[in-house]
Protein backbone atom coordinates (compact mmCIF):
# COMPACT_ATOMS: atom_id res chain seq x y z
CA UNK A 1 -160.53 -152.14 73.74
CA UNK A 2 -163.11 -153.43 71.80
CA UNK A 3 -165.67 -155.21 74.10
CA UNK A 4 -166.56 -159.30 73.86
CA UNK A 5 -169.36 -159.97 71.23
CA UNK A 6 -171.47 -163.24 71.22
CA UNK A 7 -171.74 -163.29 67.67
CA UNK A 8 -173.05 -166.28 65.37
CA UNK A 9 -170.89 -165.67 62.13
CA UNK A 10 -170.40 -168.65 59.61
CA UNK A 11 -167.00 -167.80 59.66
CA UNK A 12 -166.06 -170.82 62.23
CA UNK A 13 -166.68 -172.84 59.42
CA UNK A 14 -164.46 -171.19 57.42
CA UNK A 15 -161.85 -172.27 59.50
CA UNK A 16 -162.55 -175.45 59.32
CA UNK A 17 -161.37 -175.68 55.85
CA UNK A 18 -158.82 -172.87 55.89
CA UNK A 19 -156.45 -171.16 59.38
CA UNK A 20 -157.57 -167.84 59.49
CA UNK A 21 -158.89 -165.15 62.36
CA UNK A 22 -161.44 -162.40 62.54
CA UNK A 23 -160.59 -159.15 63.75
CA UNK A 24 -162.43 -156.17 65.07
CA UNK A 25 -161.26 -152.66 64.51
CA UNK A 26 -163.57 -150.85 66.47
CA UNK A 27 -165.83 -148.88 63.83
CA UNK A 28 -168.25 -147.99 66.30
CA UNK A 29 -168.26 -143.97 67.20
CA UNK A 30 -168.27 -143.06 70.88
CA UNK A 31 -171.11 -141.06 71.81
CA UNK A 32 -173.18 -142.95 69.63
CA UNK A 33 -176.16 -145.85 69.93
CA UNK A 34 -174.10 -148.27 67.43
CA UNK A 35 -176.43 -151.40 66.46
CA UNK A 36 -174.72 -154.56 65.54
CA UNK A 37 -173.99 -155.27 61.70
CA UNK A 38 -177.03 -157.52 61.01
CA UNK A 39 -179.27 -154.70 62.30
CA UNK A 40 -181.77 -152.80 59.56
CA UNK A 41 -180.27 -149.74 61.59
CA UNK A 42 -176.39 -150.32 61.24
CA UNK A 43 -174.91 -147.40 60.02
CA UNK A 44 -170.88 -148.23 58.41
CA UNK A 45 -168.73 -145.62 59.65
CA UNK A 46 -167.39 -144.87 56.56
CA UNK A 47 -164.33 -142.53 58.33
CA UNK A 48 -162.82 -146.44 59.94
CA UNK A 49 -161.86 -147.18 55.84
CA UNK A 50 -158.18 -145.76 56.01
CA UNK A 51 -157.59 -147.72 59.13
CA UNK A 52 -159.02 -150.56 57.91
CA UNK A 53 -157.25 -150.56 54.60
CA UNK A 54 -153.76 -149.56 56.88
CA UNK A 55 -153.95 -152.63 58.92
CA UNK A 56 -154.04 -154.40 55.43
CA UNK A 57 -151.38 -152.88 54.35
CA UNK A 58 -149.16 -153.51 57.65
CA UNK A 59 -150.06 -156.84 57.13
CA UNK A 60 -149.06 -158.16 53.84
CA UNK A 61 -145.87 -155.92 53.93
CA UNK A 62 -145.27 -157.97 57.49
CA UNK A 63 -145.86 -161.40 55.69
CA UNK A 64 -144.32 -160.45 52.41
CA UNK A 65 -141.50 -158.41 53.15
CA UNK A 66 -140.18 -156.38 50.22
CA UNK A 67 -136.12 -158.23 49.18
């Protein structure tokens, strides 16, 4: 349940040239004051990697299934 963001990314024109989508995985931590990425007080939460790298995973085995 990641909340609506107004951001500004260039990556609409990406997409232009190329289909593609953006995704959020949530790496904020409840209980925490989380600033957006382009803030000089972003913190990555390193412990969101595994996930991250999972959903990768789950992907390309999805679109390139294994004969």
């Amino acid at each position: 349940n990641v909340p609506p963001a107004m951001g500004s990314e260039d990556f609409a024109f990406m997409l232009l040239k190329r289909p593609g989508a953006y995704i959020a995985i949530g790496a904020g931590e409840e209980g925490r004051d989380n600033p957006p990425v382009h803030n000089p007080y972003y913190d990555f939460n390193d412990n969101i990697l595994p996930l991250g790298a999972a959903y990768w995973v789950a992907l390309v085995r999805q679109q390139l299934p294994v004969s």
